[in-house]
Protein backbone atom coordinates (compact mmCIF):
# COMPACT_ATOMS: atom_id res chain seq x y z
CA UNK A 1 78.29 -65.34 -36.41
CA UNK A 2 74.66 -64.36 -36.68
CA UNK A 3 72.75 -61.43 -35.53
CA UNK A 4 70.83 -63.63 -32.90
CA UNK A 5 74.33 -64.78 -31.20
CA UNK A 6 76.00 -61.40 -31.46
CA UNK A 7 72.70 -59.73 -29.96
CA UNK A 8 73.07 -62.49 -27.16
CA UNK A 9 76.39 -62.10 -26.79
CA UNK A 10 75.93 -58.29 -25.98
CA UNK A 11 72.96 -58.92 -24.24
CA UNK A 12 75.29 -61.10 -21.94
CA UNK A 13 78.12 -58.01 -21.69
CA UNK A 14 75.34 -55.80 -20.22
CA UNK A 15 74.58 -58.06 -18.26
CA UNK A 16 77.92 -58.72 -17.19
CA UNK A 17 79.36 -54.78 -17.02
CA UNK A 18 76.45 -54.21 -14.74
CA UNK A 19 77.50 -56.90 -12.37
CA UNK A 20 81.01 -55.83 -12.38
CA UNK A 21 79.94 -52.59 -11.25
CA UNK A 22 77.87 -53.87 -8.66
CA UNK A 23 80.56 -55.74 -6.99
CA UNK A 24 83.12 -52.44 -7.44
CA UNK A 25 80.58 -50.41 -5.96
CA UNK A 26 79.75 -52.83 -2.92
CA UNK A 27 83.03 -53.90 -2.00
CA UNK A 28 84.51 -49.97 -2.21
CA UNK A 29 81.44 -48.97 -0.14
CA UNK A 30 82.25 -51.83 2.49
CA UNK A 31 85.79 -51.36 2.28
CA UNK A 32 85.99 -47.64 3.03
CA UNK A 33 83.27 -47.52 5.70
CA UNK A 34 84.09 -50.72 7.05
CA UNK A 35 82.03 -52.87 9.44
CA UNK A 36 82.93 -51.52 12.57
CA UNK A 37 81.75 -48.90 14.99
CA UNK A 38 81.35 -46.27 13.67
CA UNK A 39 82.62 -46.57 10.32
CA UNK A 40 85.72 -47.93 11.47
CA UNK A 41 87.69 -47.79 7.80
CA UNK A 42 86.95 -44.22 7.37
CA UNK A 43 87.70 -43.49 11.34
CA UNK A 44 91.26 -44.94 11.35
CA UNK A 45 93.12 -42.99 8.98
CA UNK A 46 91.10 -39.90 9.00
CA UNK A 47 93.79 -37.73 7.94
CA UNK A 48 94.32 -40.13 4.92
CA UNK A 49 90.50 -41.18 4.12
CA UNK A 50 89.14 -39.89 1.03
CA UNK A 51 85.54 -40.73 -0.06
CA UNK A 52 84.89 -43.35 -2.68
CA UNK A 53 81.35 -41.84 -3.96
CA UNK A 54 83.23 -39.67 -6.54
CA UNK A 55 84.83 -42.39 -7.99
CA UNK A 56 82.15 -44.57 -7.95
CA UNK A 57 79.16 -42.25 -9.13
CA UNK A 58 82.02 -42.35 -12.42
CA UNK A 59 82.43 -45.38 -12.77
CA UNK A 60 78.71 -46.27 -12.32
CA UNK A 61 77.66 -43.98 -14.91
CA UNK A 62 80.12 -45.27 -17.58
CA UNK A 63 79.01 -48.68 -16.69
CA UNK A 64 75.70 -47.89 -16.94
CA UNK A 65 76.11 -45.91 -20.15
CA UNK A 66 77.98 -48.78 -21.82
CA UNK A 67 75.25 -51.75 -20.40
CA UNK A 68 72.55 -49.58 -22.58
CA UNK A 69 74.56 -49.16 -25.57
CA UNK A 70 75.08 -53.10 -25.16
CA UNK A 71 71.28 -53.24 -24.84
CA UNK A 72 70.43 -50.94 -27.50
CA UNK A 73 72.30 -53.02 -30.21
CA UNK A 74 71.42 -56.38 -28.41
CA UNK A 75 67.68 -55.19 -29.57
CA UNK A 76 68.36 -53.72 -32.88
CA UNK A 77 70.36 -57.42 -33.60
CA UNK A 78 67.34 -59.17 -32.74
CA UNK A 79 64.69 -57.35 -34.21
CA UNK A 80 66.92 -57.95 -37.40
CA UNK A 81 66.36 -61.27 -36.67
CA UNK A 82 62.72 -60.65 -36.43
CA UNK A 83 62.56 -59.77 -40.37
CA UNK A 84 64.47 -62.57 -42.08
């Protein structure tokens, strides 16, 4: 493979890991505090309920962490590329 479709193909995981956080985050969000009034997920079990935003300020931040490592050596690929 060469650098230019190994940078793209990280390029595309970033991409990607960032979307799959985004829908994580969303549907946890929606799922816990539901749609109803008021917050009818969170009101039903209360004794059982546990907040999500633990969880997800976690698994956000590793997501995040590896979509810039992705990005880091998507860039360093192509500005190997760049010098050829």
């Amino acid at each position: 493979m060469s650098n230019k479709a190994i940078a793209i193909s990280a390029a595309f995981a970033a991409g990607a890991a960032l979307c799959v956080a985004t829908f994580v985050t969303a549907s946890n969000l929606l799922e816990s505090y539901g749609s109803g009034p008021p917050y009818y997920g969170r009101t039903a079990n209360m004794d059982k309920w546990e907040s999500p935003v633990p969880f997800l300020l976690a698994f956000d931040a590793v997501a995040l962490l590896v979509a810039t490592v992705l990005g880091a050596f998507a860039k360093s690929r192509l500005k190997g590329c760049a010098r050829r």
